[in-house]
PDB file of N, CA and C in Angstrom:
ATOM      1  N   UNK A   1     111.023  71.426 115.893  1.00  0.00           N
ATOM      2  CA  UNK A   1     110.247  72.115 116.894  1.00  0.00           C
ATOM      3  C   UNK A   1     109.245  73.030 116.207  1.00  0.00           C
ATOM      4  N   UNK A   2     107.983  72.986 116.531  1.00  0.00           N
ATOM      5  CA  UNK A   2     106.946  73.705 116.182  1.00  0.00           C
ATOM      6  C   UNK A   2     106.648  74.847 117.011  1.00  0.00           C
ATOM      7  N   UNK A   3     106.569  76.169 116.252  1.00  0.00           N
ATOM      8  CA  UNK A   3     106.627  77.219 117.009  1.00  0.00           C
ATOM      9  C   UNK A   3     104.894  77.678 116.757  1.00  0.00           C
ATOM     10  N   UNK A   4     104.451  78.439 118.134  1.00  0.00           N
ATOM     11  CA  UNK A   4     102.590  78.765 117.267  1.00  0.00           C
ATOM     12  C   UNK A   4     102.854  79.931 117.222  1.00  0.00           C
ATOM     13  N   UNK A   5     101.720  80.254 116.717  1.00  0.00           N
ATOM     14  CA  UNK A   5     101.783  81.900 116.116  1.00  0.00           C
ATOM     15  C   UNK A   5     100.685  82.104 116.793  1.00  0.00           C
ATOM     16  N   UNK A   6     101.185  83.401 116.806  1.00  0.00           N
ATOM     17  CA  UNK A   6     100.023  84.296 117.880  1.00  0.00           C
ATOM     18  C   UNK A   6      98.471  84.496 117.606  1.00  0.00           C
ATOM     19  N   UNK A   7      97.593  84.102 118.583  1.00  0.00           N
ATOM     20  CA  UNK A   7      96.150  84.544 118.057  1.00  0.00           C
ATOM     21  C   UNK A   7      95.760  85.947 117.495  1.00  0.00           C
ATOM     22  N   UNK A   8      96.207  87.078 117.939  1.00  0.00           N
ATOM     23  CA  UNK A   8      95.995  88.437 116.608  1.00  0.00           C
ATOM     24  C   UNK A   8      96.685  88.297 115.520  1.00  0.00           C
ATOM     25  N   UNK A   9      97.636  87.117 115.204  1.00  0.00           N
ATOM     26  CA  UNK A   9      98.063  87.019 113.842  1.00  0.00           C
ATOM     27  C   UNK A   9      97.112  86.247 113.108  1.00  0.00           C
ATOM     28  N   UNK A  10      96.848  85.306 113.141  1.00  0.00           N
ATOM     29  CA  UNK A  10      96.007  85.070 112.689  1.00  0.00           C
ATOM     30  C   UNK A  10      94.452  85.458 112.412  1.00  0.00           C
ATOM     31  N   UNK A  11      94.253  86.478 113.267  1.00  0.00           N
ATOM     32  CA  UNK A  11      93.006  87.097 112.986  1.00  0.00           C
ATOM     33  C   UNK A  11      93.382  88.452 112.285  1.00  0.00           C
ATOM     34  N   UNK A  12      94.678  89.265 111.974  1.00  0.00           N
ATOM     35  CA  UNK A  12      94.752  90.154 110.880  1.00  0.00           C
ATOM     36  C   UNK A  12      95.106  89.157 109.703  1.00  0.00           C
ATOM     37  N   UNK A  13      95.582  88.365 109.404  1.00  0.00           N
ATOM     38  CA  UNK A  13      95.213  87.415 108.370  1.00  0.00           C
ATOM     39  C   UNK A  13      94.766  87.082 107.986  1.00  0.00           C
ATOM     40  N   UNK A  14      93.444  87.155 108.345  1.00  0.00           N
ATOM     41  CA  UNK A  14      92.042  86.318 108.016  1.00  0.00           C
ATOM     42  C   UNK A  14      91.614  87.685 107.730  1.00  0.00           C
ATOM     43  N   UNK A  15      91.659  88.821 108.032  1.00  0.00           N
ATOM     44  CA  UNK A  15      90.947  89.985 107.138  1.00  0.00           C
ATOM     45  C   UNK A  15      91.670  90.647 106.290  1.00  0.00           C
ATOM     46  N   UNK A  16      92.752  90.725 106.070  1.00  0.00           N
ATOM     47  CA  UNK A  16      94.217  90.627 104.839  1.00  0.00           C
ATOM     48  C   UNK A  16      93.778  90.173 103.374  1.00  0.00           C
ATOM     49  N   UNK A  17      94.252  90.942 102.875  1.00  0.00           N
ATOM     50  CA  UNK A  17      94.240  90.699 100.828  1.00  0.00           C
ATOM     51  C   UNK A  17      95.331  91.111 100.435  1.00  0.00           C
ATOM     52  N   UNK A  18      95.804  90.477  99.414  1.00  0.00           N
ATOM     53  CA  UNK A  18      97.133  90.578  98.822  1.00  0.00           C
ATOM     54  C   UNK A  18      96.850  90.790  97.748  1.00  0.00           C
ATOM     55  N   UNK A  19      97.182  92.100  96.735  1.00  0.00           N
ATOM     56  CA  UNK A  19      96.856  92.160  95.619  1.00  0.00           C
ATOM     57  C   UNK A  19      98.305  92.529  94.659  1.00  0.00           C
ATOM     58  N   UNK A  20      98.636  91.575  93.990  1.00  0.00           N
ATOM     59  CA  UNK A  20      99.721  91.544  93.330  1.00  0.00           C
ATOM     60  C   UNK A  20      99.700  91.770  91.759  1.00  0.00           C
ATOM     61  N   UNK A  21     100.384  93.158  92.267  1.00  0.00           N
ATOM     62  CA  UNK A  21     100.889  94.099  91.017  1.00  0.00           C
ATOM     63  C   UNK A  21     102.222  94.122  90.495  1.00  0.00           C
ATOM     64  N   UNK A  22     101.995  94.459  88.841  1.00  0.00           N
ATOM     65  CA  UNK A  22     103.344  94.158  87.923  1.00  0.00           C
ATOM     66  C   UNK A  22     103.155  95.787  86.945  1.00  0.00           C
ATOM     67  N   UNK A  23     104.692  95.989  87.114  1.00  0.00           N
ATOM     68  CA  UNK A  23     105.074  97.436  86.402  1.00  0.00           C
ATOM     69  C   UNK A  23     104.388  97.272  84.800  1.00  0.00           C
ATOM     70  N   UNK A  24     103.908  98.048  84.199  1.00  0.00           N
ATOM     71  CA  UNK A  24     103.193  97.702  82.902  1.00  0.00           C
ATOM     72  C   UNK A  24     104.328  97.677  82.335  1.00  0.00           C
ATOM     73  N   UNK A  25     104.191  96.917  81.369  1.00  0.00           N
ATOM     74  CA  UNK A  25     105.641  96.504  80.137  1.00  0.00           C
ATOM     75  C   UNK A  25     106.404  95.481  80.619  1.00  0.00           C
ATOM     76  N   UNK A  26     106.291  94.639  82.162  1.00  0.00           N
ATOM     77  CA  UNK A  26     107.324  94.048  82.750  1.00  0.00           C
ATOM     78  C   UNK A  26     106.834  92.510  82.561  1.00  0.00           C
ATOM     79  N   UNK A  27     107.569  91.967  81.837  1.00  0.00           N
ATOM     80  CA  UNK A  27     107.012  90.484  81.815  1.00  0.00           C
ATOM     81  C   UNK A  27     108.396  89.304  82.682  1.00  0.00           C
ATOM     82  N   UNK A  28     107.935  88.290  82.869  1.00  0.00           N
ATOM     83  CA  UNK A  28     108.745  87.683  83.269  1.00  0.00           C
ATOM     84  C   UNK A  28     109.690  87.997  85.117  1.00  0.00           C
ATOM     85  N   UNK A  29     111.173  87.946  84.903  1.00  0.00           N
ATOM     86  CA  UNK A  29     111.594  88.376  85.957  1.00  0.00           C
ATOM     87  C   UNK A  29     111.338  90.034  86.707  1.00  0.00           C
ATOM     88  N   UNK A  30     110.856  90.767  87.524  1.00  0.00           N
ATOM     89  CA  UNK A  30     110.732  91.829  87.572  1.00  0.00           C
ATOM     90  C   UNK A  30     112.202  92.678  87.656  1.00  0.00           C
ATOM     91  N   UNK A  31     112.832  92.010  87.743  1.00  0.00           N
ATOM     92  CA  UNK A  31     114.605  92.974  87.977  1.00  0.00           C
ATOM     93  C   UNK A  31     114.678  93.358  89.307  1.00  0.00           C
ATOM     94  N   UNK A  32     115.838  94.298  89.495  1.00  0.00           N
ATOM     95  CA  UNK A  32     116.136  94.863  90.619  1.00  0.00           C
ATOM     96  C   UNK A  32     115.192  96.016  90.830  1.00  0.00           C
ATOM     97  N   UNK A  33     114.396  96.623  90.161  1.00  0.00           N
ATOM     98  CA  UNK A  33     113.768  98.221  90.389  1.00  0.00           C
ATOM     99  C   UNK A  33     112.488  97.807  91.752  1.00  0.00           C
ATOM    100  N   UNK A  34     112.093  96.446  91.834  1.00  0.00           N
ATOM    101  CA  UNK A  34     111.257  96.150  93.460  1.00  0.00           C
ATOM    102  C   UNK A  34     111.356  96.700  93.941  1.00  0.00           C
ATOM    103  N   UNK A  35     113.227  96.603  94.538  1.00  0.00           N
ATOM    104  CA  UNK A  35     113.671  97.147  95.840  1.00  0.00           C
ATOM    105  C   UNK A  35     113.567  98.387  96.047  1.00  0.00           C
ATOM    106  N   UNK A  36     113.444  99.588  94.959  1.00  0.00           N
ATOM    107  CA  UNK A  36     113.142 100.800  94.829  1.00  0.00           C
ATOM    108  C   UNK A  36     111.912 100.896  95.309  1.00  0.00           C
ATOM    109  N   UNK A  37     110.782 100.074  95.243  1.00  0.00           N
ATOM    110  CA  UNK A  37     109.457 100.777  94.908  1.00  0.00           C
ATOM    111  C   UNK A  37     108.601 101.088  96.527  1.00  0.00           C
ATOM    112  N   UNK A  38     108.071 101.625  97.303  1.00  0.00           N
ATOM    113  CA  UNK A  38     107.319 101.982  98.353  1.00  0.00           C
ATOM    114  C   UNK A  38     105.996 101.234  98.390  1.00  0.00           C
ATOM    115  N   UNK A  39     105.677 100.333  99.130  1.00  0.00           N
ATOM    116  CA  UNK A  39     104.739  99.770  99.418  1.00  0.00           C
ATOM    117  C   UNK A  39     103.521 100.826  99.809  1.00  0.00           C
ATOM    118  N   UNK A  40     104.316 101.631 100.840  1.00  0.00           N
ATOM    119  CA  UNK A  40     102.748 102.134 100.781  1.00  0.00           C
ATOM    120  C   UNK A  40     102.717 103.460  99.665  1.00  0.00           C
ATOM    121  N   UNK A  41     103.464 103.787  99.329  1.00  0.00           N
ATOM    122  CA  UNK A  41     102.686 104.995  97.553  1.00  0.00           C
ATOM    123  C   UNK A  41     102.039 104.061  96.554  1.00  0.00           C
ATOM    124  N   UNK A  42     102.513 102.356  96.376  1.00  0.00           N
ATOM    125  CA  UNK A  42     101.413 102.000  95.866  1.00  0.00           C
ATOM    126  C   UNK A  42     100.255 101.574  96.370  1.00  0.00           C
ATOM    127  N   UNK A  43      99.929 101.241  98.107  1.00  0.00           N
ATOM    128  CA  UNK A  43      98.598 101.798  98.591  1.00  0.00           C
ATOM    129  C   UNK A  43      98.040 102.905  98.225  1.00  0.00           C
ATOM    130  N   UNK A  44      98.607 103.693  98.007  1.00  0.00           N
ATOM    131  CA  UNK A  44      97.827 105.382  98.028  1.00  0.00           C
ATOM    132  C   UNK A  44      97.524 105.148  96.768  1.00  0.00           C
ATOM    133  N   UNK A  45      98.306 104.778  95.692  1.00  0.00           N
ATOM    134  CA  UNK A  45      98.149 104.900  93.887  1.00  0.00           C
ATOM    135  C   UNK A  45      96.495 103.823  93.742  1.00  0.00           C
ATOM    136  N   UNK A  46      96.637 102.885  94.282  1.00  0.00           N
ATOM    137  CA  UNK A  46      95.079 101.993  94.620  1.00  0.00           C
ATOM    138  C   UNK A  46      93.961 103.293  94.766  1.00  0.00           C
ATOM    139  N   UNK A  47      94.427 103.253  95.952  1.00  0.00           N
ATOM    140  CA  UNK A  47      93.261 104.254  96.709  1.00  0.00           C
ATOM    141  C   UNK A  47      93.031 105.377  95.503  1.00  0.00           C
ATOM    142  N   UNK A  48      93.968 106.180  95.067  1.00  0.00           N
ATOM    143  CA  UNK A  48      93.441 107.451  94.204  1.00  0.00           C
ATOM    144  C   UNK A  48      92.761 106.990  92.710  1.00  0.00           C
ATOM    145  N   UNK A  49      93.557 105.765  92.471  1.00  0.00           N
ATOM    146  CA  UNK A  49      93.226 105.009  91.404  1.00  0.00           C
ATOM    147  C   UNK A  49      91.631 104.736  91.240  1.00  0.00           C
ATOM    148  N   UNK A  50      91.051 103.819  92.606  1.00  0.00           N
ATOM    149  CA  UNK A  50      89.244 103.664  92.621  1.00  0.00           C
ATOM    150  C   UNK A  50      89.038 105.098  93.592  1.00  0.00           C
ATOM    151  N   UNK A  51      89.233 105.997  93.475  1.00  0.00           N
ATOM    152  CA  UNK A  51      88.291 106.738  94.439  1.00  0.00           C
ATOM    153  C   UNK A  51      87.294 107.640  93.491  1.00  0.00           C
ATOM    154  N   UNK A  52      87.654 107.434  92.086  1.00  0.00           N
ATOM    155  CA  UNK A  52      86.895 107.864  91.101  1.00  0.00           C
ATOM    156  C   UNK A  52      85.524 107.181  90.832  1.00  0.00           C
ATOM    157  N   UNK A  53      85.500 106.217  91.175  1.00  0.00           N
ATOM    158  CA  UNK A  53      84.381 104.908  90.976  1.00  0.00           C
ATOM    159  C   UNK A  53      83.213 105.350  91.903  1.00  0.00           C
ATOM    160  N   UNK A  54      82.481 106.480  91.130  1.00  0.00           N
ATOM    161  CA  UNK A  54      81.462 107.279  91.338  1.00  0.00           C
ATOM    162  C   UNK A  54      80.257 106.300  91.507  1.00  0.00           C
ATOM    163  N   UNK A  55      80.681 105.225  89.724  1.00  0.00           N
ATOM    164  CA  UNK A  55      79.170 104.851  89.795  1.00  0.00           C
ATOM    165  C   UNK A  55      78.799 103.072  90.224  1.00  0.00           C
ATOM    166  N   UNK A  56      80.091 102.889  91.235  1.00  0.00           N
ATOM    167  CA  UNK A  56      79.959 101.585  92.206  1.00  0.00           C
ATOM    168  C   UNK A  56      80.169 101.942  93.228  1.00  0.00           C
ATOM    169  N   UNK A  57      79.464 102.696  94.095  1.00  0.00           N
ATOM    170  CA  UNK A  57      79.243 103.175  95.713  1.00  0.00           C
ATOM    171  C   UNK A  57      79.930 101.903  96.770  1.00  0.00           C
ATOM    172  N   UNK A  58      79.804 100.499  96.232  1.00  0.00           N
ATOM    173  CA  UNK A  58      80.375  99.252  96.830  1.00  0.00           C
ATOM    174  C   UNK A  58      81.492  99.029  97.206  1.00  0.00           C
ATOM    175  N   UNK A  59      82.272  99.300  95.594  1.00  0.00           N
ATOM    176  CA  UNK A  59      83.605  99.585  95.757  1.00  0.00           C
ATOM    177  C   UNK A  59      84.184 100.682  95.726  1.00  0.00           C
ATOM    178  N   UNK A  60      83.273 101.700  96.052  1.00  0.00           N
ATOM    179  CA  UNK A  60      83.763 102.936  96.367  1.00  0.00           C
ATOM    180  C   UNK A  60      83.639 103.078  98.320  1.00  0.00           C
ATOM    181  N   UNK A  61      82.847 102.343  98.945  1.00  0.00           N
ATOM    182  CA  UNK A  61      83.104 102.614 100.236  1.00  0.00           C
ATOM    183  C   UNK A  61      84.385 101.139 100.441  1.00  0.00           C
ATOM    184  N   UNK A  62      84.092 100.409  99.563  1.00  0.00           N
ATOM    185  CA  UNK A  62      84.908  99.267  99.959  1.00  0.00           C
ATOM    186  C   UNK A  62      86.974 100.073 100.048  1.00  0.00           C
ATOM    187  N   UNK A  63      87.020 100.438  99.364  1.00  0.00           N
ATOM    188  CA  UNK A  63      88.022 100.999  98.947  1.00  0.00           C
ATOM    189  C   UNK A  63      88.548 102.254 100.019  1.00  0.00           C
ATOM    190  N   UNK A  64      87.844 102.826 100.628  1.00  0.00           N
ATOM    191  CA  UNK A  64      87.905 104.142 101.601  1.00  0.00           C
ATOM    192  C   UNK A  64      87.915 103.194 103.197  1.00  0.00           C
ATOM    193  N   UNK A  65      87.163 101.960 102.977  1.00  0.00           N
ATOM    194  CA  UNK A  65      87.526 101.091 103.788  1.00  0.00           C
ATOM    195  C   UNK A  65      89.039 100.545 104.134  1.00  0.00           C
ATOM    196  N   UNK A  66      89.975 100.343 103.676  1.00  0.00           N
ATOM    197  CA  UNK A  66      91.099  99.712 103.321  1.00  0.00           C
ATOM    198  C   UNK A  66      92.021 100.349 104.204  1.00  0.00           C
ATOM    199  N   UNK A  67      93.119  99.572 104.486  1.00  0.00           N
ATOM    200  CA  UNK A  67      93.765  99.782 105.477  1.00  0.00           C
ATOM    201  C   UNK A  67      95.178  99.147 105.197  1.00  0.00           C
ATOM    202  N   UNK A  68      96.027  99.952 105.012  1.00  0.00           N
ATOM    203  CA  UNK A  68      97.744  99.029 104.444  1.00  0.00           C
ATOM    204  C   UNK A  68      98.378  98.014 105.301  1.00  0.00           C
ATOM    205  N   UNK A  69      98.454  97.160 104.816  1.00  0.00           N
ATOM    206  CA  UNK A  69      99.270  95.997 106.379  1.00  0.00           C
ATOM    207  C   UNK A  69     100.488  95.969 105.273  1.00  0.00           C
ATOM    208  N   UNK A  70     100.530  96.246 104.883  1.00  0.00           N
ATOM    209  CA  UNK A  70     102.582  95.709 104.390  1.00  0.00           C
ATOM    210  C   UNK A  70     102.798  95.908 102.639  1.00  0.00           C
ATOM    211  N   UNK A  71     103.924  95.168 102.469  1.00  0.00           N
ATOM    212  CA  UNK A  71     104.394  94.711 100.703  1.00  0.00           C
ATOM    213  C   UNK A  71     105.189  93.939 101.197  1.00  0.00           C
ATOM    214  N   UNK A  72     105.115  92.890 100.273  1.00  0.00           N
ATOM    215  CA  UNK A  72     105.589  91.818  99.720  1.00  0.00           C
ATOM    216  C   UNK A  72     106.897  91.955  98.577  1.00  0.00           C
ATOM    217  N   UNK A  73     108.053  92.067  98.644  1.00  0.00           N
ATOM    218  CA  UNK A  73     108.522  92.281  97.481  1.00  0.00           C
ATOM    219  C   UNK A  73     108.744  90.957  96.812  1.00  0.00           C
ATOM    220  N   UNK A  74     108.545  90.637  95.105  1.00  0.00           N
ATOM    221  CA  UNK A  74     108.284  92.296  94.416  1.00  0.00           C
ATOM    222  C   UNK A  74     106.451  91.682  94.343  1.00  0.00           C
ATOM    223  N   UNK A  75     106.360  93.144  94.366  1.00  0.00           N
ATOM    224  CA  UNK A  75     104.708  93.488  93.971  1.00  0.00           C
ATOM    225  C   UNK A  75     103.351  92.727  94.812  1.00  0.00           C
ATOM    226  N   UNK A  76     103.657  92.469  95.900  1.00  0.00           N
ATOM    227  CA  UNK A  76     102.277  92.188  96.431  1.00  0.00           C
ATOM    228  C   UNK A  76     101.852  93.211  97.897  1.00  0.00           C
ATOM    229  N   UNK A  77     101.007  93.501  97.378  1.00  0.00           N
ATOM    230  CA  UNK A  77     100.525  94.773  98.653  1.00  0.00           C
ATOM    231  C   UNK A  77      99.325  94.137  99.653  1.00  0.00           C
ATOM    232  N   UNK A  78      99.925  94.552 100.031  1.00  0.00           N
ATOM    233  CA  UNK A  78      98.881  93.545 101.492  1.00  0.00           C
ATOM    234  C   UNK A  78      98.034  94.778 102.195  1.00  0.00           C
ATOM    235  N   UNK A  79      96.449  94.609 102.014  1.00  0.00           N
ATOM    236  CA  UNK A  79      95.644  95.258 102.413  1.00  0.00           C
ATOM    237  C   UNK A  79      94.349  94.851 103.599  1.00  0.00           C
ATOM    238  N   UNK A  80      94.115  95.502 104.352  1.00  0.00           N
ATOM    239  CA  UNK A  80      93.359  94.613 105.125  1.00  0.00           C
ATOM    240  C   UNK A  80      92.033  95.610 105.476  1.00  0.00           C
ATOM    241  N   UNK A  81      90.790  94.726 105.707  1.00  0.00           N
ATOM    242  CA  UNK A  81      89.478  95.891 105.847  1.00  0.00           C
ATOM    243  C   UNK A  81      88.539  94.426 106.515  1.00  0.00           C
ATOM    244  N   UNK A  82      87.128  94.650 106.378  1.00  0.00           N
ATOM    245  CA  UNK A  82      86.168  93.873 107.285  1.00  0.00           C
ATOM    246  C   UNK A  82      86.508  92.877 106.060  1.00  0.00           C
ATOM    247  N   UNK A  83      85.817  91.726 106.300  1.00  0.00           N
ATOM    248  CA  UNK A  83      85.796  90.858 105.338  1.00  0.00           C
ATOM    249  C   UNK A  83      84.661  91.161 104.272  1.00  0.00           C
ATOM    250  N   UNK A  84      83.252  91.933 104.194  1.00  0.00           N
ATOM    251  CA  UNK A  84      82.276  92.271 103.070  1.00  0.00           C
ATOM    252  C   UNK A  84      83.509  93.416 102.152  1.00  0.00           C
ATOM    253  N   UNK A  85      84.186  94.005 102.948  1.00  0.00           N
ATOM    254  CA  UNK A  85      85.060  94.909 101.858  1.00  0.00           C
ATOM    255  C   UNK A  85      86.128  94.131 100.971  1.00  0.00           C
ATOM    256  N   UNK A  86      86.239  92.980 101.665  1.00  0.00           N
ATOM    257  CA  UNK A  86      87.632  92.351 101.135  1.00  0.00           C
ATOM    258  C   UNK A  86      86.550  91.456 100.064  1.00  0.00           C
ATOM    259  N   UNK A  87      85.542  91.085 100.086  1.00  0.00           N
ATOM    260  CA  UNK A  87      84.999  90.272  98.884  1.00  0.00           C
ATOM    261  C   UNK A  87      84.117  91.030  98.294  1.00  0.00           C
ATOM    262  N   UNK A  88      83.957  92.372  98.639  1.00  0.00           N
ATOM    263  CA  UNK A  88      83.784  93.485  97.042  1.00  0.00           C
ATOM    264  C   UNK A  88      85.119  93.963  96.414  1.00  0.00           C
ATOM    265  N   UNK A  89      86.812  93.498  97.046  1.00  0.00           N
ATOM    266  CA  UNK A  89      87.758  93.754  96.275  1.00  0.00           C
ATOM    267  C   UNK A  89      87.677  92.569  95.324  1.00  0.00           C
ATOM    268  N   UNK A  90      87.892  91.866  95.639  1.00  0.00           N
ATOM    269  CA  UNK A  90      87.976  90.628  94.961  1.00  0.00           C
ATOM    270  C   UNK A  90      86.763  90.411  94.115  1.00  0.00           C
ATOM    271  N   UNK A  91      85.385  91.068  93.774  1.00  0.00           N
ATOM    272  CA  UNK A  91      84.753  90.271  93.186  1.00  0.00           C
ATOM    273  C   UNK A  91      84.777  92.105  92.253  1.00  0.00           C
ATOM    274  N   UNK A  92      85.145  93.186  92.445  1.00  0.00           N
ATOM    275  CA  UNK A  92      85.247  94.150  91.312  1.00  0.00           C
ATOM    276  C   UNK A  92      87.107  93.644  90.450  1.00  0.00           C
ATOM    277  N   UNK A  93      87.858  92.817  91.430  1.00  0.00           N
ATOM    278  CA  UNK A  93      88.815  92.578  89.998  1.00  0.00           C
ATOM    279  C   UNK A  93      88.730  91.562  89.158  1.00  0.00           C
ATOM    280  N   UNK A  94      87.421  90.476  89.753  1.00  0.00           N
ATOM    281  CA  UNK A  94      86.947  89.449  89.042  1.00  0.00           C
ATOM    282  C   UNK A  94      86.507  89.953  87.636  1.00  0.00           C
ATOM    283  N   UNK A  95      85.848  91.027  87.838  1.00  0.00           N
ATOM    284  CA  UNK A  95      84.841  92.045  86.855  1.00  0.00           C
ATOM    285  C   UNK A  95      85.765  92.981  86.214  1.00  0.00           C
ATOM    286  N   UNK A  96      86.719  92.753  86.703  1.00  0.00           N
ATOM    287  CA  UNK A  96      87.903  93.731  85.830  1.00  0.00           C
ATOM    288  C   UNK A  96      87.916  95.102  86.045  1.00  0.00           C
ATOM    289  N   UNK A  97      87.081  95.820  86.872  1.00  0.00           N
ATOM    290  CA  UNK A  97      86.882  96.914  87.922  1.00  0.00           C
ATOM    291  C   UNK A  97      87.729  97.654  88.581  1.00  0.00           C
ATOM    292  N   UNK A  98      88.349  96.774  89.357  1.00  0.00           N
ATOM    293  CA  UNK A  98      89.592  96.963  90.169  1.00  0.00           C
ATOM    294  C   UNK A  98      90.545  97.614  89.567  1.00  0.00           C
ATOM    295  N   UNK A  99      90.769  99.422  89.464  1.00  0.00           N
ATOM    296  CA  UNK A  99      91.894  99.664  88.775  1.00  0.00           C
ATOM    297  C   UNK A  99      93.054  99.754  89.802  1.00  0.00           C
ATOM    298  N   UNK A 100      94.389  99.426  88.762  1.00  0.00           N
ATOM    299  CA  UNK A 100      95.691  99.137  89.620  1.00  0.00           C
ATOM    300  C   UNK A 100      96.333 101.027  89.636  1.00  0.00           C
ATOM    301  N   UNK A 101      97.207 100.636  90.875  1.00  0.00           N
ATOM    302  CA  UNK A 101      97.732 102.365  90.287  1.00  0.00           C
ATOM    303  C   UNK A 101      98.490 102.531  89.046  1.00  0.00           C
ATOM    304  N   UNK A 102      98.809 103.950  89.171  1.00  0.00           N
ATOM    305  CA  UNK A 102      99.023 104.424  87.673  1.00  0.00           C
ATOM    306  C   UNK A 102     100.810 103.831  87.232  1.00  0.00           C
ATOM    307  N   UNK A 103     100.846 103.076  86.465  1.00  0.00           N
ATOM    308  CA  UNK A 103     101.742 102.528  85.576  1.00  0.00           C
ATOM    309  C   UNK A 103     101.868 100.993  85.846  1.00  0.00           C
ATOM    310  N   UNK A 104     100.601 100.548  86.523  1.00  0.00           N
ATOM    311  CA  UNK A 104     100.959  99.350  87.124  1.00  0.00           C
ATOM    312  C   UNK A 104      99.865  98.583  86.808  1.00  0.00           C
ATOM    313  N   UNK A 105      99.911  96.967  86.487  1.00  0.00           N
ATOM    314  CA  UNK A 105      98.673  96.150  86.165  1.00  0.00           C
ATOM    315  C   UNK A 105      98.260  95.121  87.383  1.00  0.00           C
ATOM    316  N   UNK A 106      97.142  95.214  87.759  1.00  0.00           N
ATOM    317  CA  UNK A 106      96.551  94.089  88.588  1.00  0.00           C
ATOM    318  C   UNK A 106      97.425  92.566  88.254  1.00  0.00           C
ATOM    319  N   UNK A 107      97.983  91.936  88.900  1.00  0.00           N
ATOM    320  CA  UNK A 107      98.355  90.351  88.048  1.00  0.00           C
ATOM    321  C   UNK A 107      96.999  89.247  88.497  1.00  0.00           C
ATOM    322  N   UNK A 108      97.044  89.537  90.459  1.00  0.00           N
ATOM    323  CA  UNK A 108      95.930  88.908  90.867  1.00  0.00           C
ATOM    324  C   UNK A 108      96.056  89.414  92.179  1.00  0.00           C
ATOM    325  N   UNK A 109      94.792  88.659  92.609  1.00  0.00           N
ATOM    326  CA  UNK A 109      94.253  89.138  93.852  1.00  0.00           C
ATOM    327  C   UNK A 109      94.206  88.035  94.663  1.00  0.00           C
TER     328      UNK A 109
END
């Protein structure tokens, strides 16, 4: 049996980014410390992380744009904004721009 999904789900989905972060030093399996970690303090660690990015106004409104929809455990933070904000996230971590919060590395976007 096929169940549908709701039309506002799919339209916060379609403006949704998932940006999946790894504890620095952590390779491989991440362990049990996931279940510890707060989805949204690492929204906020993002946010304080680019709000310094004086001299890309792009991804500096892109970023003040942003809006938390969830986490993923382990490590994917689900962010959602217009879609021009969601492809200046994605094209400043293309550029390596995109800083992750503090103790934590971008894996992907």
């Amino acid at each position: 049996m096929m169940t549908s999904v709701r039309p506002e789900c799919r339209v916060m989905l379609r403006r949704c980014l998932a940006i999946v972060v790894r504890k620095e030093g952590c390779q491989g399996d991440p362990g049990d410390f996931w279940m510890y970690e707060s989805g949204y303090l690492l929204f906020q660690g993002l946010l304080s992380a680019n709000s310094v990015c004086w001299w890309n106004s792009a991804l500096n409104g892109a970023t003040k744009s942003l809006v938390y929809r969830g986490y993923v455990s382990p490590g994917a933070l689900l962010v959602g904004s217009e879609p021009c904000a969601l492809e200046v996230l994605r094209g400043a971590w293309a550029r390596r721009v995109l800083q992750p919060p503090a103790g934590y590395q971008i894996v992907s976007v």
